[in-house]
C-alpha atoms as a PDB file:
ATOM      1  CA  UNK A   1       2.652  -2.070 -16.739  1.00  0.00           C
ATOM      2  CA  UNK A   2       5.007  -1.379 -14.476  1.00  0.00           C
ATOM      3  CA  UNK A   3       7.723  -0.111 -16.804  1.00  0.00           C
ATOM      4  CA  UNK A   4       5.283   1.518 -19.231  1.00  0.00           C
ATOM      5  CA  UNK A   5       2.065   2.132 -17.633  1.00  0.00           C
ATOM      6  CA  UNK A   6       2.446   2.437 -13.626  1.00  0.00           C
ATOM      7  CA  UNK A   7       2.109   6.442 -13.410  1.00  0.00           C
ATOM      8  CA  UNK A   8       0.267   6.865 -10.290  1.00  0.00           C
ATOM      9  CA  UNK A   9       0.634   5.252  -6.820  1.00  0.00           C
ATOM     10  CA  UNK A  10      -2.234   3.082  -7.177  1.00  0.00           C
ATOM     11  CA  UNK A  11      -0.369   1.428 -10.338  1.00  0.00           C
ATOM     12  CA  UNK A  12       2.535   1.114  -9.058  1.00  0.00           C
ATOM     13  CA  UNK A  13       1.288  -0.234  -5.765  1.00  0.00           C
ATOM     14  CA  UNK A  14      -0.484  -3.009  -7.515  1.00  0.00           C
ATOM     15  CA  UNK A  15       2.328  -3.505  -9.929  1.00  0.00           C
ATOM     16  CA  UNK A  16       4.934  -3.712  -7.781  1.00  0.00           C
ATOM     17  CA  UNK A  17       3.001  -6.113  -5.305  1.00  0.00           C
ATOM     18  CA  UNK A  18       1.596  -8.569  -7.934  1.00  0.00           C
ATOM     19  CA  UNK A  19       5.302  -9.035  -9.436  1.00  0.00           C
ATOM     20  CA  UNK A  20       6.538  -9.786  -6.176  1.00  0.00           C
ATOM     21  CA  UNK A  21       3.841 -12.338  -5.290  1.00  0.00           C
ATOM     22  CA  UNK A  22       4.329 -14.182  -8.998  1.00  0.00           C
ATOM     23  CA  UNK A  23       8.613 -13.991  -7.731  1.00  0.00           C
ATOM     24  CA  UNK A  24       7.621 -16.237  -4.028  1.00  0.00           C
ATOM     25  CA  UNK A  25       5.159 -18.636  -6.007  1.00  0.00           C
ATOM     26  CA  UNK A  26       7.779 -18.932  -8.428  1.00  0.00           C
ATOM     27  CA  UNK A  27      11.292 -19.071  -7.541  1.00  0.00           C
ATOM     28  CA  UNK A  28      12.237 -19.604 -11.505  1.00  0.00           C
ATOM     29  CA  UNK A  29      11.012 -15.907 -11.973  1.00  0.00           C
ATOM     30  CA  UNK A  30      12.828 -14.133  -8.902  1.00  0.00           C
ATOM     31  CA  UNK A  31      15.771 -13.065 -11.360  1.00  0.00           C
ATOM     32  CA  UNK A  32      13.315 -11.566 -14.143  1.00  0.00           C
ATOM     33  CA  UNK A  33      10.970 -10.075 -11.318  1.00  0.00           C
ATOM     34  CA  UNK A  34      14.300  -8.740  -9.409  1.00  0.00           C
ATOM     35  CA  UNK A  35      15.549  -7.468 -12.714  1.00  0.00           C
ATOM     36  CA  UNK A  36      12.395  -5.680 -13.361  1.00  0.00           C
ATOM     37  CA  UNK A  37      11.926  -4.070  -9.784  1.00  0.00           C
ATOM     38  CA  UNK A  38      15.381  -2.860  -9.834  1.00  0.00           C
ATOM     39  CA  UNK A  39      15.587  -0.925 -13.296  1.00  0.00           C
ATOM     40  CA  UNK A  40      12.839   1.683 -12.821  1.00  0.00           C
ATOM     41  CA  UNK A  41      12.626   2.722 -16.060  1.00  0.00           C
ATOM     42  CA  UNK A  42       9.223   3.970 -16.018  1.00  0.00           C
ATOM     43  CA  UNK A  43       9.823   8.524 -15.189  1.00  0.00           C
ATOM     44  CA  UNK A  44       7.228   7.792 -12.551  1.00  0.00           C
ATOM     45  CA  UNK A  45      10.422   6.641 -10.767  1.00  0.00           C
ATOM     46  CA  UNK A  46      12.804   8.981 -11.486  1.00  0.00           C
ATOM     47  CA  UNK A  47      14.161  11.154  -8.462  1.00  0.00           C
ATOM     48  CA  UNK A  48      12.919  14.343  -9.671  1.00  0.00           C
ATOM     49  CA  UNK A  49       9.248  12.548 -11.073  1.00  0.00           C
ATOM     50  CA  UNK A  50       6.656  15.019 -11.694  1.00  0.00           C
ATOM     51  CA  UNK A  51       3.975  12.781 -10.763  1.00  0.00           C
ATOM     52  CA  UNK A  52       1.738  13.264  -7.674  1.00  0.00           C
ATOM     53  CA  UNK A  53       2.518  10.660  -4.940  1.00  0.00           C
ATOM     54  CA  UNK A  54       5.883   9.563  -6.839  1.00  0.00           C
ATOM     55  CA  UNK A  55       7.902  10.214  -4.177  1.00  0.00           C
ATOM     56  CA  UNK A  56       5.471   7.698  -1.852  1.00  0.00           C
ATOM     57  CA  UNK A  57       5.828   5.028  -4.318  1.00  0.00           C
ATOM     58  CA  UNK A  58      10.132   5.855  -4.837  1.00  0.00           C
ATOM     59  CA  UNK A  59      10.064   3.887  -1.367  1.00  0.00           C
ATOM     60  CA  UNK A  60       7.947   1.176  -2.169  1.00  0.00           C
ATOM     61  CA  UNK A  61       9.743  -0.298  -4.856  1.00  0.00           C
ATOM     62  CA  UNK A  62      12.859  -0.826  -2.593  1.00  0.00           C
ATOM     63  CA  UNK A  63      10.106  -2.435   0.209  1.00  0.00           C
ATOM     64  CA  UNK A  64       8.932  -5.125  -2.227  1.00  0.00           C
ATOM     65  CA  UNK A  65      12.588  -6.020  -2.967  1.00  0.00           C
ATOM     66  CA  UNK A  66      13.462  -6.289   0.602  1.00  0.00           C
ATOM     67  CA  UNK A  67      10.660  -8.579   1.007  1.00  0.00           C
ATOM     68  CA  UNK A  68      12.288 -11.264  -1.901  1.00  0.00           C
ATOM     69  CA  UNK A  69      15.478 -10.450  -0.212  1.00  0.00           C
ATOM     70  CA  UNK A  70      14.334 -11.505   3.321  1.00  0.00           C
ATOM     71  CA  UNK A  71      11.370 -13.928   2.663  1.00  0.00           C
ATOM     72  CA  UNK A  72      11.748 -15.877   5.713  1.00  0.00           C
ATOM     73  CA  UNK A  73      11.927 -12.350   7.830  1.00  0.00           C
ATOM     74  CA  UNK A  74       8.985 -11.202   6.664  1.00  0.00           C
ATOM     75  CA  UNK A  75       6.672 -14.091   7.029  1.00  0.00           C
ATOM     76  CA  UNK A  76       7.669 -13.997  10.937  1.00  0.00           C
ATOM     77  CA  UNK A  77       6.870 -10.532  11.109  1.00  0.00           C
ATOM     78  CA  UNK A  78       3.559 -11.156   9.136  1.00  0.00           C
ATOM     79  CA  UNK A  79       3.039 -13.784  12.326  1.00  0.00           C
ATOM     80  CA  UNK A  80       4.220 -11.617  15.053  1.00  0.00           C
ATOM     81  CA  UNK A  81       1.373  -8.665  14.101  1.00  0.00           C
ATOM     82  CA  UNK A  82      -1.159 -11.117  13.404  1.00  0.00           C
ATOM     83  CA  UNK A  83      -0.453 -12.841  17.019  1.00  0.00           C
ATOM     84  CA  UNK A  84      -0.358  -9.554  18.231  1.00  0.00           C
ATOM     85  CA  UNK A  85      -3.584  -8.080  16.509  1.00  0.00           C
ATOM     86  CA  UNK A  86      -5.599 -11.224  17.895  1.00  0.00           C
ATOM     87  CA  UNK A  87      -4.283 -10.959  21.687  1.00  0.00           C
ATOM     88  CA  UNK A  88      -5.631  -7.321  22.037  1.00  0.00           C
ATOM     89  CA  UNK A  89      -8.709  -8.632  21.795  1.00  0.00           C
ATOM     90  CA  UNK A  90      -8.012  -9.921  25.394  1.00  0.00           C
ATOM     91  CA  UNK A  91      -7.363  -6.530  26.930  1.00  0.00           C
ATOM     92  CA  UNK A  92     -10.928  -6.241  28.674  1.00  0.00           C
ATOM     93  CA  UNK A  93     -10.260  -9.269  30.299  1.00  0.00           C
ATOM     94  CA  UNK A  94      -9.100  -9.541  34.057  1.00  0.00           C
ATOM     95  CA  UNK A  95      -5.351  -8.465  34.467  1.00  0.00           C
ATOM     96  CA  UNK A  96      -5.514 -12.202  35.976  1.00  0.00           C
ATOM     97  CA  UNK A  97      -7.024 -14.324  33.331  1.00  0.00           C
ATOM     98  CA  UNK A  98      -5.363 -17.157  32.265  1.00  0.00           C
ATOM     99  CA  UNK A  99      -5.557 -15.749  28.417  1.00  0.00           C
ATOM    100  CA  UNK A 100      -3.833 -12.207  29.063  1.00  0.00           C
ATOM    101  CA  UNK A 101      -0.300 -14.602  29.760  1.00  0.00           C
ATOM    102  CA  UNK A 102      -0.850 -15.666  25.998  1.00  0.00           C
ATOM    103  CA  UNK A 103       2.014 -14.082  23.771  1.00  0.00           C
ATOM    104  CA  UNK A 104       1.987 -13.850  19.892  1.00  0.00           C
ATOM    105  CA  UNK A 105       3.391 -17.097  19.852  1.00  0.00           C
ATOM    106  CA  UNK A 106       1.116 -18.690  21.508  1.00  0.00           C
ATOM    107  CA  UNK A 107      -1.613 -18.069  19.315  1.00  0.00           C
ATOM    108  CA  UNK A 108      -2.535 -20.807  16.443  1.00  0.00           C
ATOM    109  CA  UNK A 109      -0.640 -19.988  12.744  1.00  0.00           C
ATOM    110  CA  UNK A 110      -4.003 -20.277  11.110  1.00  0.00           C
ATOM    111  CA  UNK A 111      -5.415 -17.294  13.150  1.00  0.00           C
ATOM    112  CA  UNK A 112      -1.652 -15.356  13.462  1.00  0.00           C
ATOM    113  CA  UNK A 113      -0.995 -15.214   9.962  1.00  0.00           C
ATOM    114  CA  UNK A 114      -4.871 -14.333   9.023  1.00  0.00           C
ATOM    115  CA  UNK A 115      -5.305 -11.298  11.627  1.00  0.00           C
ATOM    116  CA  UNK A 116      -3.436  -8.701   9.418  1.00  0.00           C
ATOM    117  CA  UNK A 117      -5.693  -9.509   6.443  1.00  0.00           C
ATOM    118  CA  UNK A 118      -9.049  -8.218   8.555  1.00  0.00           C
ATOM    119  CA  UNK A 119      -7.377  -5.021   8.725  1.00  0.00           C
ATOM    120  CA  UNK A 120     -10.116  -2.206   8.005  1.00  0.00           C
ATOM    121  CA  UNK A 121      -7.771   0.103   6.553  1.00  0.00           C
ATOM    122  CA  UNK A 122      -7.470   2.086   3.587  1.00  0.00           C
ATOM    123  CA  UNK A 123      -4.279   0.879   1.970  1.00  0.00           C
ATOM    124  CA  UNK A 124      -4.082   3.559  -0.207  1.00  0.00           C
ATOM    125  CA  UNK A 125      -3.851   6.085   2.047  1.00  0.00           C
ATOM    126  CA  UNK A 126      -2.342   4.077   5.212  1.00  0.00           C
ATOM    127  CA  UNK A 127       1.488   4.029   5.789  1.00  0.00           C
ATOM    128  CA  UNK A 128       1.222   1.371   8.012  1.00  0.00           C
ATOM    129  CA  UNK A 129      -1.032  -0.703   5.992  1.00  0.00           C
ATOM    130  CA  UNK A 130       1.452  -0.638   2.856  1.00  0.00           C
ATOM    131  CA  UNK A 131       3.949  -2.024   5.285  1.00  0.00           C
ATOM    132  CA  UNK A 132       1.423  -4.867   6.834  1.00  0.00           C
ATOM    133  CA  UNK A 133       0.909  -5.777   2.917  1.00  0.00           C
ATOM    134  CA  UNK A 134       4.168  -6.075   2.230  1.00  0.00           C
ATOM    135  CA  UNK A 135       5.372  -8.732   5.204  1.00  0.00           C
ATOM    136  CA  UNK A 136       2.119 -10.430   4.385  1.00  0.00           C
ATOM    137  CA  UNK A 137       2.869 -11.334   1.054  1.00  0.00           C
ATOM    138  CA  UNK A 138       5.417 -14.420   1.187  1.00  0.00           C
ATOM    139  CA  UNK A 139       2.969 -16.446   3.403  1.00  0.00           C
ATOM    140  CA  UNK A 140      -0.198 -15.239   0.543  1.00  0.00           C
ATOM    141  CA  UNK A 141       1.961 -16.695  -2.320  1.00  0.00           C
ATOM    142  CA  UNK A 142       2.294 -19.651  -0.176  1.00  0.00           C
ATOM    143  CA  UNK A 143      -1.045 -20.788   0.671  1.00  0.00           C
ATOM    144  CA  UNK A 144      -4.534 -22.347  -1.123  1.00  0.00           C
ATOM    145  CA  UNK A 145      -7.148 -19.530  -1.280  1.00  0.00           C
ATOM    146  CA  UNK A 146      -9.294 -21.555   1.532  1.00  0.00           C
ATOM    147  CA  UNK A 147      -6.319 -20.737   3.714  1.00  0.00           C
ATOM    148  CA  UNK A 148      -6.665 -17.325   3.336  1.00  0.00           C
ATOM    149  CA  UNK A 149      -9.940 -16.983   5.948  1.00  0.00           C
ATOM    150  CA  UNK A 150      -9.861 -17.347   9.267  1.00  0.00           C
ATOM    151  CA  UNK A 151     -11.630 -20.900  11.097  1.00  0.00           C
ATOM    152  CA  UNK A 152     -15.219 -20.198  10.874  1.00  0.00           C
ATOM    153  CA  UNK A 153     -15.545 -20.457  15.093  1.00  0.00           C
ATOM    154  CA  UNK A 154     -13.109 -17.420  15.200  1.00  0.00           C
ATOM    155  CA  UNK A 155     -14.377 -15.484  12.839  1.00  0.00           C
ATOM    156  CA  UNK A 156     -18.363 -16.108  14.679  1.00  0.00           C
ATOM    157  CA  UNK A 157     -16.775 -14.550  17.417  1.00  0.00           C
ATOM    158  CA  UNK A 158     -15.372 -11.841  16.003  1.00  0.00           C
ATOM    159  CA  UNK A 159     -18.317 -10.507  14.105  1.00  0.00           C
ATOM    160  CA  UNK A 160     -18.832  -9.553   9.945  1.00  0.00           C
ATOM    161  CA  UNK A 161     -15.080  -9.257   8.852  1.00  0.00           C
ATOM    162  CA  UNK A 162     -16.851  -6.021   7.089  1.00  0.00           C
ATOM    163  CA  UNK A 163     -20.249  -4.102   7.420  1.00  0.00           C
ATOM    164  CA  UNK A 164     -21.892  -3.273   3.697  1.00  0.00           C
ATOM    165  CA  UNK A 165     -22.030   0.725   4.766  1.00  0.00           C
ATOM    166  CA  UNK A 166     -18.012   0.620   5.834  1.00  0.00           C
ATOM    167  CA  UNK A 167     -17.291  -1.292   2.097  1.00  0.00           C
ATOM    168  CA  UNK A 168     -19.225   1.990   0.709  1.00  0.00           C
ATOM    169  CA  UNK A 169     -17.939   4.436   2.427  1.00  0.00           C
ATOM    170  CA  UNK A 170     -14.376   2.671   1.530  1.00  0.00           C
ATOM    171  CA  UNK A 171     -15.269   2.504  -2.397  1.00  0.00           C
ATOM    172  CA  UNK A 172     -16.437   6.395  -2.134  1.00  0.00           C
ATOM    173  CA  UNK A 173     -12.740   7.332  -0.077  1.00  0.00           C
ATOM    174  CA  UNK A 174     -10.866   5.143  -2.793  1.00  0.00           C
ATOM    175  CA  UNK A 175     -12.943   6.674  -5.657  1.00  0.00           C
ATOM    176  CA  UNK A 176     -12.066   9.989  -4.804  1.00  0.00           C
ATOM    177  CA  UNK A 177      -8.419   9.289  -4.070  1.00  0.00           C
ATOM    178  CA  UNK A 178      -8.088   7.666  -7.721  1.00  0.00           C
ATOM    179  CA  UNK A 179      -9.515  10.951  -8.801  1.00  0.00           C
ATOM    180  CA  UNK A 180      -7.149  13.072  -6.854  1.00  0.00           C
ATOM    181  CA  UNK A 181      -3.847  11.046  -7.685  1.00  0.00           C
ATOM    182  CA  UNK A 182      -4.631  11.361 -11.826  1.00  0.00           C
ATOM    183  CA  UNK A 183      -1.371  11.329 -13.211  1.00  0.00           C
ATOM    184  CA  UNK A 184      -0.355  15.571 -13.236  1.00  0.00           C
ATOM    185  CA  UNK A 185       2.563  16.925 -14.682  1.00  0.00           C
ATOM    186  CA  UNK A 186       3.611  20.176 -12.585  1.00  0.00           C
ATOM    187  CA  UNK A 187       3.307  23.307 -15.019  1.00  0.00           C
ATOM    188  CA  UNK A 188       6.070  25.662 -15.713  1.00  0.00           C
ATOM    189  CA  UNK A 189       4.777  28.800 -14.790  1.00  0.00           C
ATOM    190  CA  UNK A 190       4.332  31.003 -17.504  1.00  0.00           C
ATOM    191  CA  UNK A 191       6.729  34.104 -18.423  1.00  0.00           C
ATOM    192  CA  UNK A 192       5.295  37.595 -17.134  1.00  0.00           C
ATOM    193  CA  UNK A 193       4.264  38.861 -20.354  1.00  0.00           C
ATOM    194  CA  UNK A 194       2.825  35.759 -21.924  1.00  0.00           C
ATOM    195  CA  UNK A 195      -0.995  34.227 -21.484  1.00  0.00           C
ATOM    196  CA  UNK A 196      -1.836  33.075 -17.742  1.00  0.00           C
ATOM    197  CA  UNK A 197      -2.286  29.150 -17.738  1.00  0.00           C
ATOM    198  CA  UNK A 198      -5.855  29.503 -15.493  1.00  0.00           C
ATOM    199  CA  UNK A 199      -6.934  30.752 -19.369  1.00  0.00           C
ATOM    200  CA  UNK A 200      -8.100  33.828 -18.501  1.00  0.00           C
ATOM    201  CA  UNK A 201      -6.855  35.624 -21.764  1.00  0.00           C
ATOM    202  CA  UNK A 202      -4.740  38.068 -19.298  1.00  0.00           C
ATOM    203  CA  UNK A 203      -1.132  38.094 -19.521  1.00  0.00           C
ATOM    204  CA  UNK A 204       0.255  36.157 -16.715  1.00  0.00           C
ATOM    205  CA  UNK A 205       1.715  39.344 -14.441  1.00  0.00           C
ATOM    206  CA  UNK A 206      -2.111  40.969 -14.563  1.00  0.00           C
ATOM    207  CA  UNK A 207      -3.655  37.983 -13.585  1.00  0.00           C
ATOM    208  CA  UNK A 208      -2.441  35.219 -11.567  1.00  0.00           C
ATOM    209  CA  UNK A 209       0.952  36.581 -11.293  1.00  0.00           C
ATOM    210  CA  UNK A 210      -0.453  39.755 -10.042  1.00  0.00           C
ATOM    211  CA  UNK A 211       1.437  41.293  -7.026  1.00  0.00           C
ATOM    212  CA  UNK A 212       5.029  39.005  -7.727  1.00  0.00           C
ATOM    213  CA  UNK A 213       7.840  41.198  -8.503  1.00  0.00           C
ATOM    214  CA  UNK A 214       9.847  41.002 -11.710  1.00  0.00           C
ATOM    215  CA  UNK A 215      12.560  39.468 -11.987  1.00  0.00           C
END
């Protein structure tokens, strides 16, 4: 898919992302994966692609690569945010409170490395999220799925990891993105004197072209 098939972000995104993750589980595959990430062939990746939200996933290719690259980096970056993300949940307390002199460090692996995957964020449209995705990966490939939730006492005191009216309102934002990045080819624009594209029946310069000068 990837080579043939990944012509919008979305594709490409999960492409990209799902080779990576089978290149940490298995090191025998890094070359092939590597290999694969590093030709482009697919014109979704070429530097003048046609393609809505091409140029978004042009810089995502080379993220996933760093991330097999730097696999160690990453999975201390994945901790650092996730320590991070669970200590701001101590900023009501007291300035003096023994549990505001808690650094990312500090704070158990099992809850550091689980924080960035409660993130209520719309990848697909998030910057930031992409990123958070990407460092996350080489502990994902790592672990047992029961690994991948957070202890049961943390997660009581944290509340629902999601609400059923937020998933909705999520699966309505992502429906309508899918609709909006449709692969889309950018049309030529059509010569004065020949039939407007809207399909009017007009030629082009006493329709939609009306008003541009000649060239």
């Amino acid at each position: 898919m990837f080579e043939d098939e990944a012509n919008t972000f979305l594709t490409a995104l999960d492409s990209a992302m799902s080779l990576t993750a089978i290149a940490l589980r298995h090191r025998e595959l890094r070359a092939e994966v590597r290999e694969i990430l590093a030709r482009k062939r697919n014109p979704f990746f070429a530097p003048d692609a046609p393609y809505r939200d091409a140029q978004i996933a042009q810089h995502l290719v080379p993220l996933f690569e760093k991330v097999l690259d730097q696999e160690e980096t990453h999975r201390k970056l994945h901790r650092l945010i996730g320590g991070d993300m669970f200590l701001r949940g101590f900023q009501h307390l007291p300035p003096d409170h023994e549990a505001r002199r808690l650094g990312p460090d500090d704070v158990d692996d099992a809850i550091a490395y689980n924080m960035p995957l409660q993130l209520d964020s719309r990848v697909f449209r998030d910057t930031q999220a992409q990123l958070v995705l990407a460092a996350s990966l080489p502990w994902v490939a790592s672990v047992n799925i029961d690994e991948l939730y957070l202890p049961a006492e943390v997660q009581a005191r944290l509340g629902p990891p999601c609400h059923p009216d937020d998933m909705l309102d999520q699966l309505d934002d992502f429906t309508e993105y899918t609709l909006q990045s449709r692969p889309a080819r950018r049309e030529a624009t059509p010569g004065r004197n020949e039939p407007c594209s809207c399909g009017s029946g007009k030629k082009y310069k006493r329709c939609c072209g009306a008003g541009e000068a000649a060239p």
